[in-house]
PDB file of N, CA and C in Angstrom:
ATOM      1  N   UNK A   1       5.534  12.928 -19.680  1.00  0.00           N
ATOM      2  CA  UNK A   1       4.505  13.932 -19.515  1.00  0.00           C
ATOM      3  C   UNK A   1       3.283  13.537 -20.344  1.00  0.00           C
ATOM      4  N   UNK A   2       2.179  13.618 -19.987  1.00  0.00           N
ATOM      5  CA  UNK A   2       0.818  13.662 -20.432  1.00  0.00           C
ATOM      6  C   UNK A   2       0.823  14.325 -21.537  1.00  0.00           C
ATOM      7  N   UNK A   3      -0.178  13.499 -22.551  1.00  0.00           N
ATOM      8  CA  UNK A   3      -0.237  14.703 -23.909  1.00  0.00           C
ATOM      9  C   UNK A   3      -1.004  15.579 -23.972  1.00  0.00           C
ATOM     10  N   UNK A   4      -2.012  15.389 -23.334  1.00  0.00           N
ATOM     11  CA  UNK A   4      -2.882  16.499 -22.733  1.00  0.00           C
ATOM     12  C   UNK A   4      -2.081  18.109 -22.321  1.00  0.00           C
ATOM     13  N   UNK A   5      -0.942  17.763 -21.411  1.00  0.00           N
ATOM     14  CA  UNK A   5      -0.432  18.629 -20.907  1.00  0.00           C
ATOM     15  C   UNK A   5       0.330  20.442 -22.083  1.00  0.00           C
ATOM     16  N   UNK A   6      -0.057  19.102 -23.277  1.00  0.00           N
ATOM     17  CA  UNK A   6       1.192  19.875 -25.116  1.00  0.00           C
ATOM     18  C   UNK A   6      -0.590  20.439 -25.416  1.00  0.00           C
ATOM     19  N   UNK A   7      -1.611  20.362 -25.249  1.00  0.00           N
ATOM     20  CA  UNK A   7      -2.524  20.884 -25.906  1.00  0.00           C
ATOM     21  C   UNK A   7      -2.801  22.061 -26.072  1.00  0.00           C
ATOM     22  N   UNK A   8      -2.968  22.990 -26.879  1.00  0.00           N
ATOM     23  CA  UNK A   8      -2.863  24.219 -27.072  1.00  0.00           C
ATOM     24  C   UNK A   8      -4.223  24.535 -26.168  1.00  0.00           C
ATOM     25  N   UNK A   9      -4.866  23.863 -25.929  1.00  0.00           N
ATOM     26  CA  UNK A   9      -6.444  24.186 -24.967  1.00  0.00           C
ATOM     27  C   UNK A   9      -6.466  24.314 -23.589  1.00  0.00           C
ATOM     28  N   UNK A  10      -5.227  23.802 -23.175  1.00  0.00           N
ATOM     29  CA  UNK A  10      -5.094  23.380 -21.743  1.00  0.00           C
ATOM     30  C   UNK A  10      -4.251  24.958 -21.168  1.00  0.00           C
ATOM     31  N   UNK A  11      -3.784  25.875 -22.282  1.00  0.00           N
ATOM     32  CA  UNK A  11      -2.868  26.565 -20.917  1.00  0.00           C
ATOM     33  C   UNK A  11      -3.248  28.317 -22.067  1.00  0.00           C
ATOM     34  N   UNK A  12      -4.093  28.338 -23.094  1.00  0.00           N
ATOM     35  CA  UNK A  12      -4.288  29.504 -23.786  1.00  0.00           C
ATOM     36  C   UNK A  12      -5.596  29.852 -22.633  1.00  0.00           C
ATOM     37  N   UNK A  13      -5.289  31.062 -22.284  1.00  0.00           N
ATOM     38  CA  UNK A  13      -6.782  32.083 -21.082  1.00  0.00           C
ATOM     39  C   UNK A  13      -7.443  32.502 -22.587  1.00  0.00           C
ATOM     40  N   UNK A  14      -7.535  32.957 -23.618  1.00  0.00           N
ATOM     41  CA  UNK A  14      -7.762  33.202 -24.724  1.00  0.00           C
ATOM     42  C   UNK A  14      -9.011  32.511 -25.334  1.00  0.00           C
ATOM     43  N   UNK A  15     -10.201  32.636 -25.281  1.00  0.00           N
ATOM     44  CA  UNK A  15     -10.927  31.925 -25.699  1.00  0.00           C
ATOM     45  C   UNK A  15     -10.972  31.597 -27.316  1.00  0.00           C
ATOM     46  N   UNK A  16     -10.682  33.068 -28.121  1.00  0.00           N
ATOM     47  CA  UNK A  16     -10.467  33.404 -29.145  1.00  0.00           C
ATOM     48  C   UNK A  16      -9.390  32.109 -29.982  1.00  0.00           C
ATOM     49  N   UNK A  17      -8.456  32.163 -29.069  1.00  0.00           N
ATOM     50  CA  UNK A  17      -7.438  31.127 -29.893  1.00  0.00           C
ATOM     51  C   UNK A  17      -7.924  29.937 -29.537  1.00  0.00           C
ATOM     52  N   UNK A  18      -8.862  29.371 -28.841  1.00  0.00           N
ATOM     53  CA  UNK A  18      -9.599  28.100 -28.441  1.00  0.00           C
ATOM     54  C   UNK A  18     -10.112  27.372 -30.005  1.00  0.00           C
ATOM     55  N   UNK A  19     -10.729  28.419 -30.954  1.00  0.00           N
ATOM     56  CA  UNK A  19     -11.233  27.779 -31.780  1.00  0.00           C
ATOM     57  C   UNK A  19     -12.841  27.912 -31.885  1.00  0.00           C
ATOM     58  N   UNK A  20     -12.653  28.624 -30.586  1.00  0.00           N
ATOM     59  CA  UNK A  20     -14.235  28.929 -30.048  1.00  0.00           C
ATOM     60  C   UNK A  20     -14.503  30.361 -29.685  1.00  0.00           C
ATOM     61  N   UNK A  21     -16.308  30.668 -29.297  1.00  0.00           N
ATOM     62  CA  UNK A  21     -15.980  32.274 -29.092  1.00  0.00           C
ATOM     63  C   UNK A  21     -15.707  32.537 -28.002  1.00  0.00           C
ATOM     64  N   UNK A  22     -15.843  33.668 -27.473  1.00  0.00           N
ATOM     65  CA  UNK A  22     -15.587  34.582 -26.006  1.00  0.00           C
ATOM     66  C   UNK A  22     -16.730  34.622 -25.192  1.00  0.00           C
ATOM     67  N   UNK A  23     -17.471  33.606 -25.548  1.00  0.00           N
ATOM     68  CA  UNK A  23     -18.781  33.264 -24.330  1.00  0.00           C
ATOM     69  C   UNK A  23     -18.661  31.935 -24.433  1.00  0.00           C
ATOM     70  N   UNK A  24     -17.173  30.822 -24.880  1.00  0.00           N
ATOM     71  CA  UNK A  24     -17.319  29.095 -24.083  1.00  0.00           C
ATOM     72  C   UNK A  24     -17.359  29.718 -22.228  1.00  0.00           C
ATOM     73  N   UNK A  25     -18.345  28.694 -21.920  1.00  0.00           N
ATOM     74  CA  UNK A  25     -18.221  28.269 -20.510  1.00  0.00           C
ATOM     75  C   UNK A  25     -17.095  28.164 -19.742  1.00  0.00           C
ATOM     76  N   UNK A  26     -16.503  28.593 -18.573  1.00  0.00           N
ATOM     77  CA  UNK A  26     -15.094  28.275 -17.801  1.00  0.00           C
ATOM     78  C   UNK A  26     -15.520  27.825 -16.264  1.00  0.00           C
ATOM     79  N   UNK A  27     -14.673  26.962 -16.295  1.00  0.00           N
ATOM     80  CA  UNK A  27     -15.239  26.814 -14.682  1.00  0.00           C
ATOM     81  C   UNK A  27     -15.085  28.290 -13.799  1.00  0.00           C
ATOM     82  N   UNK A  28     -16.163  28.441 -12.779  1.00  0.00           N
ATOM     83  CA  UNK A  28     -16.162  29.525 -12.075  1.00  0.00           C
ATOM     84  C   UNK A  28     -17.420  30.408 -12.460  1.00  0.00           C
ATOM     85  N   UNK A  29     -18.132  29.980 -13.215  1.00  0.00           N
ATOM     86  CA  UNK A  29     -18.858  30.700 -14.218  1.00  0.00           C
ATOM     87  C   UNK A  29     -20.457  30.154 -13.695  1.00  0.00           C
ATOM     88  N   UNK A  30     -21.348  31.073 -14.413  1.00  0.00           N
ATOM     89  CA  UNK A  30     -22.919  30.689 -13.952  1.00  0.00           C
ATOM     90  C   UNK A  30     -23.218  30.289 -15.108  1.00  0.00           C
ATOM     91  N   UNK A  31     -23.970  28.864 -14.970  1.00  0.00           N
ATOM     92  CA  UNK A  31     -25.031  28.248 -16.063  1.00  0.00           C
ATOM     93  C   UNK A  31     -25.812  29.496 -16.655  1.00  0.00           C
ATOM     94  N   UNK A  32     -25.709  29.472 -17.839  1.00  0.00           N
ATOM     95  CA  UNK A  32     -27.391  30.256 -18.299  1.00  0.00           C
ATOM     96  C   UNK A  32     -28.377  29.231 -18.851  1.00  0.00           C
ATOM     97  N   UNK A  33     -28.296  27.990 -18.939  1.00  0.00           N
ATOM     98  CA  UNK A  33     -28.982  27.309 -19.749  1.00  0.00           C
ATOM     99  C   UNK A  33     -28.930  25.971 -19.224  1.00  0.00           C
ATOM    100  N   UNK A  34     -30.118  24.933 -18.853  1.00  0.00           N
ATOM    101  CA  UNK A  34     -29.400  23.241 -18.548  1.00  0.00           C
ATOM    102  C   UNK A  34     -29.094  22.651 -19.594  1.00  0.00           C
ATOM    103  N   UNK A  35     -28.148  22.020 -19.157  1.00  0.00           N
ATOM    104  CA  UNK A  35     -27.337  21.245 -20.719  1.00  0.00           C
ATOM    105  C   UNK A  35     -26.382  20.189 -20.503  1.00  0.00           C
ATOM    106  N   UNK A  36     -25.790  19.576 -21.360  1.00  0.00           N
ATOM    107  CA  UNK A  36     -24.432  18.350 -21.256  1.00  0.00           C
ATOM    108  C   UNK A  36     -23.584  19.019 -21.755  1.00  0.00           C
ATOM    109  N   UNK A  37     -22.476  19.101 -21.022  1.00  0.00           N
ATOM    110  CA  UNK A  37     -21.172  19.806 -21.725  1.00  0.00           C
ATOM    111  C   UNK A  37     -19.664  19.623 -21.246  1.00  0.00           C
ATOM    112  N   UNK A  38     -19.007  18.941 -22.057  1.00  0.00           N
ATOM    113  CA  UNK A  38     -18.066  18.527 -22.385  1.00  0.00           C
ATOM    114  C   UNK A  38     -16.392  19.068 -22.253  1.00  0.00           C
ATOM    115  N   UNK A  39     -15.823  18.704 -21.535  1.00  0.00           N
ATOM    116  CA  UNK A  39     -14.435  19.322 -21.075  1.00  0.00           C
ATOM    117  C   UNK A  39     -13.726  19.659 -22.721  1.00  0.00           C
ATOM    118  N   UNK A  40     -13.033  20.867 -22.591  1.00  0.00           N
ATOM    119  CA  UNK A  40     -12.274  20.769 -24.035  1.00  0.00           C
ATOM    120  C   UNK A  40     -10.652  19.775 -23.852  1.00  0.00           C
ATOM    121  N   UNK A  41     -10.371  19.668 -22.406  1.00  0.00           N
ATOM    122  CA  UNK A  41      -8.979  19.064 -22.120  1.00  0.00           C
ATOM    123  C   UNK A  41      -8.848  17.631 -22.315  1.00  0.00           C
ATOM    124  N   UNK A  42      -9.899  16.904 -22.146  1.00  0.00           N
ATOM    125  CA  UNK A  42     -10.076  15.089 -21.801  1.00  0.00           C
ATOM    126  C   UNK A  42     -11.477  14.822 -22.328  1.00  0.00           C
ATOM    127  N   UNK A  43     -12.210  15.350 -22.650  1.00  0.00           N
ATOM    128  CA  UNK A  43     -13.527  15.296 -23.055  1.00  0.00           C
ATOM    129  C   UNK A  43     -14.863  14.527 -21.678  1.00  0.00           C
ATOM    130  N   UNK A  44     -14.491  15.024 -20.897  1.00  0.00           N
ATOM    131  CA  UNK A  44     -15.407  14.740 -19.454  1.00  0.00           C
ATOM    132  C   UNK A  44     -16.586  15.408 -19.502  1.00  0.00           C
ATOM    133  N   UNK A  45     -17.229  14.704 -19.157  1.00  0.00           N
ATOM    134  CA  UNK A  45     -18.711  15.116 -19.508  1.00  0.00           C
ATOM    135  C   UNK A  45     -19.429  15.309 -17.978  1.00  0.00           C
ATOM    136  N   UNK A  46     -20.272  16.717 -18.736  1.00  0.00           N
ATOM    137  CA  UNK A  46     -21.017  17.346 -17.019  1.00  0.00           C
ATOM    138  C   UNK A  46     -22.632  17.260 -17.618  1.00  0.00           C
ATOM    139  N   UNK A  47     -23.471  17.442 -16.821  1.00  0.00           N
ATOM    140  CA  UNK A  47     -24.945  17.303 -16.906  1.00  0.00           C
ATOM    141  C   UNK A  47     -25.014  18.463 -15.863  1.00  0.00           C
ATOM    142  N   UNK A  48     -25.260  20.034 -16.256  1.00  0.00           N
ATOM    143  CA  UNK A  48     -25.453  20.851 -15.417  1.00  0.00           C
ATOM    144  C   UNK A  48     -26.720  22.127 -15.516  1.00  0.00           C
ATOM    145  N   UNK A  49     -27.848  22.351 -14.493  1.00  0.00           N
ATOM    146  CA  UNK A  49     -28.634  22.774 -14.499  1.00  0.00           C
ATOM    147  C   UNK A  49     -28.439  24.324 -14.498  1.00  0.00           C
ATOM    148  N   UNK A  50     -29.282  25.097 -15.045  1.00  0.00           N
ATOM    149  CA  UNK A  50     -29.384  26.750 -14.906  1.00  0.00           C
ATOM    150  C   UNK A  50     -29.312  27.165 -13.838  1.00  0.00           C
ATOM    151  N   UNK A  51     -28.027  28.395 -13.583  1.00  0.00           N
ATOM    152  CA  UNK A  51     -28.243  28.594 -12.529  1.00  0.00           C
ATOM    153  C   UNK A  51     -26.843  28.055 -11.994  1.00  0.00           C
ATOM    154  N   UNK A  52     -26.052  26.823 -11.519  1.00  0.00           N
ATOM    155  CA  UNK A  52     -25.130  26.362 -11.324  1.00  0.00           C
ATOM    156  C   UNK A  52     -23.287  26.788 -11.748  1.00  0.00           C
ATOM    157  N   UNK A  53     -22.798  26.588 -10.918  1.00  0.00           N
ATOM    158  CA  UNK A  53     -21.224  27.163 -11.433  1.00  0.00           C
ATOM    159  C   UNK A  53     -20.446  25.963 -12.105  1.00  0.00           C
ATOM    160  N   UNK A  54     -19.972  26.130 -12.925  1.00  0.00           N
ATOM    161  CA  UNK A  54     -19.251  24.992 -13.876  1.00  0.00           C
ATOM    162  C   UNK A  54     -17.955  24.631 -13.174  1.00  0.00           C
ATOM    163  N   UNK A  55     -18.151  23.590 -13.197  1.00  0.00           N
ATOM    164  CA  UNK A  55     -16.663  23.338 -12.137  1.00  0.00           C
ATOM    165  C   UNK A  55     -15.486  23.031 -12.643  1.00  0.00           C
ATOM    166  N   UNK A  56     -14.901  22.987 -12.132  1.00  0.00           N
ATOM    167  CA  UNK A  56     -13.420  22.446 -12.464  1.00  0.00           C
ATOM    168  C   UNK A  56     -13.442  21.298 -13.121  1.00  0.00           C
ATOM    169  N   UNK A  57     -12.254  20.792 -14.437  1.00  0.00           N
ATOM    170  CA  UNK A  57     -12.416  19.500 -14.865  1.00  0.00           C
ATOM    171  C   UNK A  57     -12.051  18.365 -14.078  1.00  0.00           C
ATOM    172  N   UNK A  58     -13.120  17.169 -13.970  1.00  0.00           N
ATOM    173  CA  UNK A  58     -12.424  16.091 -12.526  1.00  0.00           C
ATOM    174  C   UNK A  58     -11.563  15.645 -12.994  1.00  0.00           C
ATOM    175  N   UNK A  59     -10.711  15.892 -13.558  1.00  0.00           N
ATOM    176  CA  UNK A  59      -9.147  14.913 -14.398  1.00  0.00           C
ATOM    177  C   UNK A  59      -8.140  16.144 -14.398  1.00  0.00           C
ATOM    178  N   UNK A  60      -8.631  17.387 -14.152  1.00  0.00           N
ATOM    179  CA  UNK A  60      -7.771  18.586 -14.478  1.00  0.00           C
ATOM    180  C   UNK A  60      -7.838  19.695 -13.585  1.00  0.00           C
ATOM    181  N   UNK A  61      -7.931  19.107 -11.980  1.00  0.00           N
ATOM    182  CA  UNK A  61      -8.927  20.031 -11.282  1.00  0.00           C
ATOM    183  C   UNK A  61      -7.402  21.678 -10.888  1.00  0.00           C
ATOM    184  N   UNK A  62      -6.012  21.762 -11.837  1.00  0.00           N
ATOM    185  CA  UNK A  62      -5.307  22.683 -11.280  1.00  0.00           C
ATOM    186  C   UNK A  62      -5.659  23.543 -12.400  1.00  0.00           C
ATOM    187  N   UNK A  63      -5.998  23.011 -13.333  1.00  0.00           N
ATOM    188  CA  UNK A  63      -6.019  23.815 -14.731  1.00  0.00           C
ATOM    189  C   UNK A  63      -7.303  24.675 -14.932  1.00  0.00           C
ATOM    190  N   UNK A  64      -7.460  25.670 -16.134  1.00  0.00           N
ATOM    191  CA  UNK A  64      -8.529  25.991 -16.017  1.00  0.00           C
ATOM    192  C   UNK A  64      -9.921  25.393 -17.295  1.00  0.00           C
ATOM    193  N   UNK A  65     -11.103  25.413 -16.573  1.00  0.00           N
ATOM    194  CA  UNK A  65     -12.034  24.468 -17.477  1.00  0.00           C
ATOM    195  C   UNK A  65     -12.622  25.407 -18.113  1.00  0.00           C
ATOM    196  N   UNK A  66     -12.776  24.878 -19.988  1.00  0.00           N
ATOM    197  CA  UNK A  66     -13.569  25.214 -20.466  1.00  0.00           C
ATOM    198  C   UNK A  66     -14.495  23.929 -21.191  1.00  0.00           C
ATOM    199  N   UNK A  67     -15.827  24.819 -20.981  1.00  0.00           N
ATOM    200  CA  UNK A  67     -16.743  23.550 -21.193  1.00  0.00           C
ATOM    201  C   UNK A  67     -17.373  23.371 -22.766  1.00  0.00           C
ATOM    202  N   UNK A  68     -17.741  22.690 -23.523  1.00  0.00           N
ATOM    203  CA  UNK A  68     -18.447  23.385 -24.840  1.00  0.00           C
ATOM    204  C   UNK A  68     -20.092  22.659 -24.367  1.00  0.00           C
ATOM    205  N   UNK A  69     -20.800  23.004 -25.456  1.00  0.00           N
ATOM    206  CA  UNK A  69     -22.343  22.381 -24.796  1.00  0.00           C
ATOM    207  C   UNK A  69     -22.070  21.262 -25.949  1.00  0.00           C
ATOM    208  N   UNK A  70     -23.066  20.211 -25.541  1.00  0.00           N
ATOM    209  CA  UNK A  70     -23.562  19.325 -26.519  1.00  0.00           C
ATOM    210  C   UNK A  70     -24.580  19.317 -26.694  1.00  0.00           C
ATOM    211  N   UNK A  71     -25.002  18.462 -27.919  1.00  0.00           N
ATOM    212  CA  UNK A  71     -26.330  18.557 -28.435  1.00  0.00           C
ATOM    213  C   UNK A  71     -26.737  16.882 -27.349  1.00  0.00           C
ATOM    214  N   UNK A  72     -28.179  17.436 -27.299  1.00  0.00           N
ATOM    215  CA  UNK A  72     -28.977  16.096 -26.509  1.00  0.00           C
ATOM    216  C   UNK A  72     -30.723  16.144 -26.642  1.00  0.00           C
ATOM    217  N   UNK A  73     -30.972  15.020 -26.577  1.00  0.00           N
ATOM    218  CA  UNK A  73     -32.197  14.884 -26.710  1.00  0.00           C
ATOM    219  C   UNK A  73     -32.891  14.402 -25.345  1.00  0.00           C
ATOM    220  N   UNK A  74     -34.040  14.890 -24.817  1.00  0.00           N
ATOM    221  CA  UNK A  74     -34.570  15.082 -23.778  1.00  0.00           C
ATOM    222  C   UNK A  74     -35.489  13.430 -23.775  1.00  0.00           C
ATOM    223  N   UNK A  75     -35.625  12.567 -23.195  1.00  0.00           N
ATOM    224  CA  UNK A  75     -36.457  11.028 -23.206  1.00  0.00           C
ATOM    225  C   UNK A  75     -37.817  11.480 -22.344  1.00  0.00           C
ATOM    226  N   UNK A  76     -37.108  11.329 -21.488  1.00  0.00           N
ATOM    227  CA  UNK A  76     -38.269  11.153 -20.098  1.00  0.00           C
ATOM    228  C   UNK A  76     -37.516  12.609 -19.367  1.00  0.00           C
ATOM    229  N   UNK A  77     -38.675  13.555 -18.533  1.00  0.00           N
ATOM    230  CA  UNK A  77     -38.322  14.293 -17.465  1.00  0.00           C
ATOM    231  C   UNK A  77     -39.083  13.440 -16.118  1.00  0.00           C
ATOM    232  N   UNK A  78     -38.208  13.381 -15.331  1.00  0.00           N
ATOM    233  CA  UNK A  78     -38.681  12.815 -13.971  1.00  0.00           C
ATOM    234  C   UNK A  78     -38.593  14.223 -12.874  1.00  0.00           C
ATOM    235  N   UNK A  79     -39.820  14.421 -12.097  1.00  0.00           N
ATOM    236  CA  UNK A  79     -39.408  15.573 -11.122  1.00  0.00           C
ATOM    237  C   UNK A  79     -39.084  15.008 -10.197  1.00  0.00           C
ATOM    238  N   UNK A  80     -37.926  15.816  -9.150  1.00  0.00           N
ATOM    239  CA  UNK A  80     -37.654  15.119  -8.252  1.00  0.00           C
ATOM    240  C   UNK A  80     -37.659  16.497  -7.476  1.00  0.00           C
ATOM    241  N   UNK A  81     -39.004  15.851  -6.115  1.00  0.00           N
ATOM    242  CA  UNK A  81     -39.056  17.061  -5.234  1.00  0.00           C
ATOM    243  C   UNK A  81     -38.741  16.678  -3.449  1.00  0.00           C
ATOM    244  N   UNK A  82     -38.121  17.179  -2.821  1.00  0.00           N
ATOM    245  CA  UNK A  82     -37.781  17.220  -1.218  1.00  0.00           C
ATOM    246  C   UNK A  82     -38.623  17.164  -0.821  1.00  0.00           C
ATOM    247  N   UNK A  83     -38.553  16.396   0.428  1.00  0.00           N
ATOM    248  CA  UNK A  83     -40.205  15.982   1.269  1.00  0.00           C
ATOM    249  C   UNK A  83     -40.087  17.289   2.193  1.00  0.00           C
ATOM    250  N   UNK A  84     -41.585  17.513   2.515  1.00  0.00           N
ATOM    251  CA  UNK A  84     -41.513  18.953   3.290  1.00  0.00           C
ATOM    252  C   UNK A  84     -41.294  18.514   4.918  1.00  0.00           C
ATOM    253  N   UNK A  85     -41.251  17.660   5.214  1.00  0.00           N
ATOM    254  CA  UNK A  85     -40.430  17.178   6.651  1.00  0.00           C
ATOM    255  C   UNK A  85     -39.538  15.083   6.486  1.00  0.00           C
ATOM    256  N   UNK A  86     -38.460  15.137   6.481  1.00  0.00           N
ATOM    257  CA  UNK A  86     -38.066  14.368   6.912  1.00  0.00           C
ATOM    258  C   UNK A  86     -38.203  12.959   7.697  1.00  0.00           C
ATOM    259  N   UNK A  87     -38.207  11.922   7.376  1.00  0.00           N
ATOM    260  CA  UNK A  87     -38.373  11.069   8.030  1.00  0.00           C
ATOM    261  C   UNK A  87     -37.140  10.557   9.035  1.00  0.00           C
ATOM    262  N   UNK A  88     -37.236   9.698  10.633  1.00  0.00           N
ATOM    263  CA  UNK A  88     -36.232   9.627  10.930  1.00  0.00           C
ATOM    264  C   UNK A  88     -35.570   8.310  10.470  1.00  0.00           C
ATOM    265  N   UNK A  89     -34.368   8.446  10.672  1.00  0.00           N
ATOM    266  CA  UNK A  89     -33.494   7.296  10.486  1.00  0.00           C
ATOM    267  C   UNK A  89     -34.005   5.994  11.092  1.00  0.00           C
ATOM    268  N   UNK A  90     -33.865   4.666  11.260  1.00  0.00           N
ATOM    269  CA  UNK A  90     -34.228   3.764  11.341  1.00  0.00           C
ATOM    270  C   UNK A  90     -33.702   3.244  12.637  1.00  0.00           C
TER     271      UNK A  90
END
């Protein structure tokens, strides 16, 4: 069996006994903030915008996810905007 599977993080609904408070992130949940944040089960890392539902962990997708935020520093913002009509395929 996986050691992951013995982690007290992986099977407590309890945020409280997490180590953390009663507002960590769970998958199923709405972004309030964009941020990098970090699986507590395997340490998998998400890049997720405001607004968005936190998903399931991709290594843990039966279990349930909690995310913590990380700290990050912003370099470059690039906008990336949809063309207002489509070009066709080739």
């Amino acid at each position: 069996m996986e050691e992951w599977l013995n982690h007290p993080y992986t099977h407590s609904t309890d945020a409280c006994n997490l180590g953390g408070s009663p507002d960590v992130p769970r998958n199923g949940e709405i972004n309030q903030q964009f941020g990098v944040y970090k699986s507590v089960c395997c340490d998998a890392e998400i890049v997720i915008r405001e607004g968005a539902t936190f998903p399931d962990c991709p290594n843990h997708r039966s279990l349930s996810s909690i995310w913590n935020p990380l700290d990050f520093d912003v370099i470059e913002i690039t906008e990336i905007r949809k063309k207002s009509k489509s070009e066709p395929a080739a």
